[in-house]
PDB file of N, CA and C in Angstrom:
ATOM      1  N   UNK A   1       0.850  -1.189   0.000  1.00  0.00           N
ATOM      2  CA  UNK A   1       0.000   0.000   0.000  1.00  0.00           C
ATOM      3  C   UNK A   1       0.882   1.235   0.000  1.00  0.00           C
ATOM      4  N   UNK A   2       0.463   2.296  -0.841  1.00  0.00           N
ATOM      5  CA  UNK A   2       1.024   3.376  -1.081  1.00  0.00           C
ATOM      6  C   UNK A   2       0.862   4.475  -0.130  1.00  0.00           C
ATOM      7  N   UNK A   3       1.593   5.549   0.143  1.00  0.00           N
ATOM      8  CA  UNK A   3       1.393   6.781   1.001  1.00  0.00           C
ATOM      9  C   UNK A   3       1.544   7.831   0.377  1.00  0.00           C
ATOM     10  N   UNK A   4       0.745   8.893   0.644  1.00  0.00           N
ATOM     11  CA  UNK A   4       0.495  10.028  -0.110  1.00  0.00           C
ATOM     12  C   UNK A   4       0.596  11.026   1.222  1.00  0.00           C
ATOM     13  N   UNK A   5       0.959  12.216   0.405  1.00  0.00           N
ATOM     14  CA  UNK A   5       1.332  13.331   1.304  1.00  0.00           C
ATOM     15  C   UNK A   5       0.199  14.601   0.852  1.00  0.00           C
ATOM     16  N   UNK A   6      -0.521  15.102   1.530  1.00  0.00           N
ATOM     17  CA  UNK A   6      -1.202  16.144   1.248  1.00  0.00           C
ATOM     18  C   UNK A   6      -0.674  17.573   1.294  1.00  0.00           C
ATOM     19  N   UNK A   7      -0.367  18.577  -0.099  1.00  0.00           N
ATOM     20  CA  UNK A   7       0.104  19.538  -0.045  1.00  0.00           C
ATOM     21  C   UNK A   7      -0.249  20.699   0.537  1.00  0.00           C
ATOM     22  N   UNK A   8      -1.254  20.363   1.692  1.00  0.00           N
ATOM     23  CA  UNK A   8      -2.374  21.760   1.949  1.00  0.00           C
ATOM     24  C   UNK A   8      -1.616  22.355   2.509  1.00  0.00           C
ATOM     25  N   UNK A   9      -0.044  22.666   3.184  1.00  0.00           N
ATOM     26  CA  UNK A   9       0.438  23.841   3.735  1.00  0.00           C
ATOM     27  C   UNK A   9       0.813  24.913   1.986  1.00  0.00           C
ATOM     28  N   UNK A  10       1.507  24.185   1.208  1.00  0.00           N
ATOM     29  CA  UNK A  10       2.015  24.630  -0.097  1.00  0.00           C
ATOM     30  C   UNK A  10       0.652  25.390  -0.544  1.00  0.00           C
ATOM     31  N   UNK A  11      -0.728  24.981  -0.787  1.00  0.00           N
ATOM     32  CA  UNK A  11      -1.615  25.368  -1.324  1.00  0.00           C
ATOM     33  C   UNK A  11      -2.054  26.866  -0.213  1.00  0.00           C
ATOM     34  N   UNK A  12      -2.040  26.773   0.819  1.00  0.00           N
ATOM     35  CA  UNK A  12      -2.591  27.736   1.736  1.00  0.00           C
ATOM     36  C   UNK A  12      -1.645  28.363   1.553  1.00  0.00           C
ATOM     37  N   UNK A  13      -0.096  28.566   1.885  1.00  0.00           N
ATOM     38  CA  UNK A  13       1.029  29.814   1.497  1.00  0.00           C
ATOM     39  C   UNK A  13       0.679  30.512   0.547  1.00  0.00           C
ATOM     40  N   UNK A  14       0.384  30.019  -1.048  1.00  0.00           N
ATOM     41  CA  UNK A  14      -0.007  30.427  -2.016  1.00  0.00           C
ATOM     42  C   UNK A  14      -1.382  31.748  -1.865  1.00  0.00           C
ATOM     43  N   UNK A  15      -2.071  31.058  -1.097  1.00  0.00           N
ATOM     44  CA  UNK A  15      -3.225  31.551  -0.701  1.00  0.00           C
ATOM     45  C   UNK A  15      -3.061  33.019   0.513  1.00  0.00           C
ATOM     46  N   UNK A  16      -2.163  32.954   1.241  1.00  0.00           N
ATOM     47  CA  UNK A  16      -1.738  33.588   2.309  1.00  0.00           C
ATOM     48  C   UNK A  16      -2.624  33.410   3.957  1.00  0.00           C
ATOM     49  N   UNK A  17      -3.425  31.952   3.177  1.00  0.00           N
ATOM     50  CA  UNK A  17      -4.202  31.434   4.406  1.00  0.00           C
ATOM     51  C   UNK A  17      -3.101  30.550   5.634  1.00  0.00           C
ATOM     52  N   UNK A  18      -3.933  30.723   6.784  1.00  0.00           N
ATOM     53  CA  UNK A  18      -3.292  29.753   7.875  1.00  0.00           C
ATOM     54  C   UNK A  18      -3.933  28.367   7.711  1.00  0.00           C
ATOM     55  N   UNK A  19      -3.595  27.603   8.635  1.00  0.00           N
ATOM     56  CA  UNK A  19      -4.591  26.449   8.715  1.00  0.00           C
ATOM     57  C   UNK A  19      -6.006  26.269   9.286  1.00  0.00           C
ATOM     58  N   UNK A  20      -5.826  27.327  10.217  1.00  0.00           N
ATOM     59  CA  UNK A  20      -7.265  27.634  11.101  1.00  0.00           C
ATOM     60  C   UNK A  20      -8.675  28.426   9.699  1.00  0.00           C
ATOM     61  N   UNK A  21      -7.635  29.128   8.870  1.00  0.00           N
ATOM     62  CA  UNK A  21      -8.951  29.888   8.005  1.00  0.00           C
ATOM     63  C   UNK A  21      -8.616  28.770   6.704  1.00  0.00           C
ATOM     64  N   UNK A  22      -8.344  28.004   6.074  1.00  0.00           N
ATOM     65  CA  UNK A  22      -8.825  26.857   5.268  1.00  0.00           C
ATOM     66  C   UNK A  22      -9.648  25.740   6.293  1.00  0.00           C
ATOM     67  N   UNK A  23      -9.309  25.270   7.208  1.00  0.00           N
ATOM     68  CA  UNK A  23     -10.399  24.787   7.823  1.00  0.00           C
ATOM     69  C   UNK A  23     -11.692  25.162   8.044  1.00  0.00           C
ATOM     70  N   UNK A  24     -11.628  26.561   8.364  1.00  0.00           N
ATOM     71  CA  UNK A  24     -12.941  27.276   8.440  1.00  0.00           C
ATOM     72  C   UNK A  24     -13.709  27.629   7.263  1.00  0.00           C
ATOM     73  N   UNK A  25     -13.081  28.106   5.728  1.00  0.00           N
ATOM     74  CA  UNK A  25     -13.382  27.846   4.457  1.00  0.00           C
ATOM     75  C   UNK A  25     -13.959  26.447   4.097  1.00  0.00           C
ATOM     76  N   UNK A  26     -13.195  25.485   4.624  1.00  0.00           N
ATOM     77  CA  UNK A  26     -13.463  24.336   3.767  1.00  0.00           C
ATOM     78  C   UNK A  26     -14.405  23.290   4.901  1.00  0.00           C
ATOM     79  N   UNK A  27     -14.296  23.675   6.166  1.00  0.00           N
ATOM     80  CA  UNK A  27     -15.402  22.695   7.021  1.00  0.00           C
ATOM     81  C   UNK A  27     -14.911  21.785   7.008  1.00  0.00           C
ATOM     82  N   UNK A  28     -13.392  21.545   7.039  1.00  0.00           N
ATOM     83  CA  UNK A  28     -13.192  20.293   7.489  1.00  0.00           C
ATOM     84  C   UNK A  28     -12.494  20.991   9.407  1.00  0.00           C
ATOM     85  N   UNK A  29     -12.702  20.048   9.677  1.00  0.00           N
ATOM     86  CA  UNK A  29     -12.583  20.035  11.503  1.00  0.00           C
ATOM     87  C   UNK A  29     -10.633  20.357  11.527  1.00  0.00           C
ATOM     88  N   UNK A  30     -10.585  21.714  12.435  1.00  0.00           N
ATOM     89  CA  UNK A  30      -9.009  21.912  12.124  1.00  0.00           C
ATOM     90  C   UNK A  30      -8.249  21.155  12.466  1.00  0.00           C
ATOM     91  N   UNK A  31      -8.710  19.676  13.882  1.00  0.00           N
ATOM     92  CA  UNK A  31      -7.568  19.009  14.096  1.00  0.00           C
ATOM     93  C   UNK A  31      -7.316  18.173  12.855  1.00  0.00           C
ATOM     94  N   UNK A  32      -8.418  17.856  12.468  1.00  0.00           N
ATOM     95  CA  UNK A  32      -8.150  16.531  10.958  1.00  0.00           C
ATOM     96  C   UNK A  32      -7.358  17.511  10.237  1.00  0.00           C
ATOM     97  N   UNK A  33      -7.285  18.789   9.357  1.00  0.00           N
ATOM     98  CA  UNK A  33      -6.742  18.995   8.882  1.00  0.00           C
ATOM     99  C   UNK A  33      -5.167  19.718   8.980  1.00  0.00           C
ATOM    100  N   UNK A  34      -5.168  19.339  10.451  1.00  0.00           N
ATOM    101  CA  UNK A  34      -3.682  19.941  11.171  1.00  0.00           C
ATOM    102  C   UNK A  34      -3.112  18.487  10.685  1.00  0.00           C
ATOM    103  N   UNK A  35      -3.716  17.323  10.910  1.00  0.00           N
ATOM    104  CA  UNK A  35      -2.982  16.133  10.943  1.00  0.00           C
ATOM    105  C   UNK A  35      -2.707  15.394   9.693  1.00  0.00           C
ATOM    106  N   UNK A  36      -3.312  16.149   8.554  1.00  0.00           N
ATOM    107  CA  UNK A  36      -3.320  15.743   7.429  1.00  0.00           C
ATOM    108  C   UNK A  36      -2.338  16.908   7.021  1.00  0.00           C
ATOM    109  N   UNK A  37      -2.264  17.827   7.184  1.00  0.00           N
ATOM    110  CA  UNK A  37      -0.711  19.110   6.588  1.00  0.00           C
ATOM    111  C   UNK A  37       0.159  18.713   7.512  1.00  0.00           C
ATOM    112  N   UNK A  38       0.426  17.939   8.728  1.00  0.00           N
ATOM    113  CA  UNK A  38       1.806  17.801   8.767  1.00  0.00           C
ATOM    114  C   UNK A  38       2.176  16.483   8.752  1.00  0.00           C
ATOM    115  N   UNK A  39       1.539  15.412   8.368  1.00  0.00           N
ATOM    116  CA  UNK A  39       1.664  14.365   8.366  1.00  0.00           C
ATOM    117  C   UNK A  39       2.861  14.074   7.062  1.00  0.00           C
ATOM    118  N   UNK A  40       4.104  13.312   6.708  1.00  0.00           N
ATOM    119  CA  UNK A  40       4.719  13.233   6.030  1.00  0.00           C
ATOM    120  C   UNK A  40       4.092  11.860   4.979  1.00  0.00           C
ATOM    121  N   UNK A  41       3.451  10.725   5.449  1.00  0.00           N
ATOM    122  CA  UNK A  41       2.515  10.085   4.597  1.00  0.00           C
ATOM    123  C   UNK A  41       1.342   9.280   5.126  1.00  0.00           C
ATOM    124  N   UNK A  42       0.156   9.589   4.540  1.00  0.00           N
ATOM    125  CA  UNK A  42      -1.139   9.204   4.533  1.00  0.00           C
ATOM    126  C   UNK A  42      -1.373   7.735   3.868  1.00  0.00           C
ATOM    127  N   UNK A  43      -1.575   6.575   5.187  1.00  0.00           N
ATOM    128  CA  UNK A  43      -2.116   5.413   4.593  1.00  0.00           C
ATOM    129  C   UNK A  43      -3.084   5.597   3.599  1.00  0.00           C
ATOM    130  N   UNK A  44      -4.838   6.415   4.383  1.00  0.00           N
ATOM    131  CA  UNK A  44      -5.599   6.598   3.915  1.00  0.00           C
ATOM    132  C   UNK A  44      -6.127   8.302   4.453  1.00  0.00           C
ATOM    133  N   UNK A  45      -6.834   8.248   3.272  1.00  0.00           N
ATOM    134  CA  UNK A  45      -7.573   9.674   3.250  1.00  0.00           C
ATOM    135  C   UNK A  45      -8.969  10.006   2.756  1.00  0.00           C
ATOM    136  N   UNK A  46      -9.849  10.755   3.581  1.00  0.00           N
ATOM    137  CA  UNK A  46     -11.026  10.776   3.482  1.00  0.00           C
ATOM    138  C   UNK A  46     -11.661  11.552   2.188  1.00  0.00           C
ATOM    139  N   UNK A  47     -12.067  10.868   1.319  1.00  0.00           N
ATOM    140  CA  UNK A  47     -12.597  11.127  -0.163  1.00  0.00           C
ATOM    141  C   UNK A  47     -12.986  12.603  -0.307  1.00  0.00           C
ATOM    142  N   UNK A  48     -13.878  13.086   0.563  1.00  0.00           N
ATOM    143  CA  UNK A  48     -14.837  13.675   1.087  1.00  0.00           C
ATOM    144  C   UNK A  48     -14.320  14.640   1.271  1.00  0.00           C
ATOM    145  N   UNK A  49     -13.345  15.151   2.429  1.00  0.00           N
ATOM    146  CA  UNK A  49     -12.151  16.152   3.022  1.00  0.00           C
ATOM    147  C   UNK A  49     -11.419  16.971   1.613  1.00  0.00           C
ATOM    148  N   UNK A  50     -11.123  15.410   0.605  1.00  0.00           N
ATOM    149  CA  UNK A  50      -9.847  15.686  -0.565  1.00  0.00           C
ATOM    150  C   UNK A  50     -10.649  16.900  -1.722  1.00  0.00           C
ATOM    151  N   UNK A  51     -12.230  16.445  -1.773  1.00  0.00           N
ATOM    152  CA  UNK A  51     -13.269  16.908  -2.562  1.00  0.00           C
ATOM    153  C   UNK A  51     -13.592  18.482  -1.689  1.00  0.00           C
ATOM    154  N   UNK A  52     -13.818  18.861  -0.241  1.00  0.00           N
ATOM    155  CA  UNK A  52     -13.739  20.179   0.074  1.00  0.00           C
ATOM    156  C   UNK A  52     -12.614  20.931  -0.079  1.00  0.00           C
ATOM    157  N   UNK A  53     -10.766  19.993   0.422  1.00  0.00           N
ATOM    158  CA  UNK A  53     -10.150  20.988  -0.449  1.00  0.00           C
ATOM    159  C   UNK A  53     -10.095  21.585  -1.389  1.00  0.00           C
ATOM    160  N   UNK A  54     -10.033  20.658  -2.686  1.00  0.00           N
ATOM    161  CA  UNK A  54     -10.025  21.289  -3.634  1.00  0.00           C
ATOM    162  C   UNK A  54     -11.040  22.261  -3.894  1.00  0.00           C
ATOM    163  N   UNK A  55     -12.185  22.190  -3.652  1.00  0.00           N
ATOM    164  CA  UNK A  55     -13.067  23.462  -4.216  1.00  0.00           C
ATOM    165  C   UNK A  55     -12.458  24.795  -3.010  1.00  0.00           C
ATOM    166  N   UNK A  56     -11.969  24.617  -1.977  1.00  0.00           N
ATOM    167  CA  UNK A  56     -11.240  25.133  -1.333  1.00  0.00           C
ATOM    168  C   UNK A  56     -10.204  26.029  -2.123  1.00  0.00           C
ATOM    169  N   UNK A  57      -9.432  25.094  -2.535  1.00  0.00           N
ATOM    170  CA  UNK A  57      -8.085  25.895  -2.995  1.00  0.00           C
ATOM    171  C   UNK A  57      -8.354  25.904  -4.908  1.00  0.00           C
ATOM    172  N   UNK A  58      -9.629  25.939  -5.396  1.00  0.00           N
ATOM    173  CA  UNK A  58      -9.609  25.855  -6.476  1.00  0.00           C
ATOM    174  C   UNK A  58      -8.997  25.096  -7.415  1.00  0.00           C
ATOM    175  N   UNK A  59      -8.493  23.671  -7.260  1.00  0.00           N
ATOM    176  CA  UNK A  59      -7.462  22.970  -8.107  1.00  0.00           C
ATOM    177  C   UNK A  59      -8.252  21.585  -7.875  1.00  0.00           C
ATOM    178  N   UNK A  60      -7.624  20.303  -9.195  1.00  0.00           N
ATOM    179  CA  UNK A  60      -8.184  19.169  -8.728  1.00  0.00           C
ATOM    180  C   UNK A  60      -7.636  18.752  -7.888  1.00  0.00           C
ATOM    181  N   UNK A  61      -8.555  17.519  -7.098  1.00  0.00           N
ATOM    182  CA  UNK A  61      -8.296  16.779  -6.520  1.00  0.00           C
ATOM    183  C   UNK A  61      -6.788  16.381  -6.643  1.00  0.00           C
ATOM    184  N   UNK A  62      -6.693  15.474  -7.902  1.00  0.00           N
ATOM    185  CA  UNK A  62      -4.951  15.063  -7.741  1.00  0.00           C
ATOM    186  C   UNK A  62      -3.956  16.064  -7.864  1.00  0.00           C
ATOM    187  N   UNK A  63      -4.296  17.352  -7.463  1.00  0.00           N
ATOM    188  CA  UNK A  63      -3.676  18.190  -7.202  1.00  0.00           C
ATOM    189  C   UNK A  63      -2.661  18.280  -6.036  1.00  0.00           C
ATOM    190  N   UNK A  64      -3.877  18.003  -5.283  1.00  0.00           N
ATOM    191  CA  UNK A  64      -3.856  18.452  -3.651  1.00  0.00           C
ATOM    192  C   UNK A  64      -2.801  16.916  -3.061  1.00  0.00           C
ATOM    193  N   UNK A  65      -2.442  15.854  -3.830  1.00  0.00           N
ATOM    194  CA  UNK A  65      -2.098  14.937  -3.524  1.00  0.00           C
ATOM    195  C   UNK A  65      -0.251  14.526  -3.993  1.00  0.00           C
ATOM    196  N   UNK A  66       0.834  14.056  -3.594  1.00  0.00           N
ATOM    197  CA  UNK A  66       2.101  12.909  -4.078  1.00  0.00           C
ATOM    198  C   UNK A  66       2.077  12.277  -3.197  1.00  0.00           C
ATOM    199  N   UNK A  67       2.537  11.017  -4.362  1.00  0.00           N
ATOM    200  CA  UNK A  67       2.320   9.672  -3.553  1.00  0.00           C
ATOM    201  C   UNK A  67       4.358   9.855  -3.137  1.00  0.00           C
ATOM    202  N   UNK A  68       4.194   9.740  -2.000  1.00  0.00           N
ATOM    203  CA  UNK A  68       5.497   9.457  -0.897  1.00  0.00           C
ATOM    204  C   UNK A  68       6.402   7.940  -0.775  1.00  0.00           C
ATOM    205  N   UNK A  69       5.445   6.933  -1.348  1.00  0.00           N
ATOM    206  CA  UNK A  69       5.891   5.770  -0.933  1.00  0.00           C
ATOM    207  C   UNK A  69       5.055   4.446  -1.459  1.00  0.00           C
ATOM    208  N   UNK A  70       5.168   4.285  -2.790  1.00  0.00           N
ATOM    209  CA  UNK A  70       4.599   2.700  -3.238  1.00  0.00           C
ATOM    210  C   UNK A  70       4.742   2.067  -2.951  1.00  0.00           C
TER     211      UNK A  70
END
């Protein structure tokens, strides 16, 4: 099983957002998404979360995603 790293600190810099105001934009709960921006790789990830970022940060889905580890 593969691990993927979620780019949401890279996408929010861009943005000049923190983590507290993309959480609050995107409704995902700030600890999940504290633990998903500093996490270095993601067994799994919630479909759902990947689908509010992106309309979040305006980009697709496999945007917001590299895989870390096949």
């Amino acid at each position: 099983m593969g691990l993927v790293r979620l780019r949401i600190k890279e996408f929010a810099a861009e943005k000049g957002w923190t983590l507290k105001e993309v959480s609050d934009r995107s409704g995902i709960a700030y600890t999940t998404l504290k633990n998903y921006a500093k996490s270095p790789g993601l067994a799994t990830v919630d479909v759902t979360s990947l689908h509010k970022l992106a309309r979040t940060f305006d980009v697709l889905m496999e945007d917001l995603y590299e895989i870390v580890q096949e």
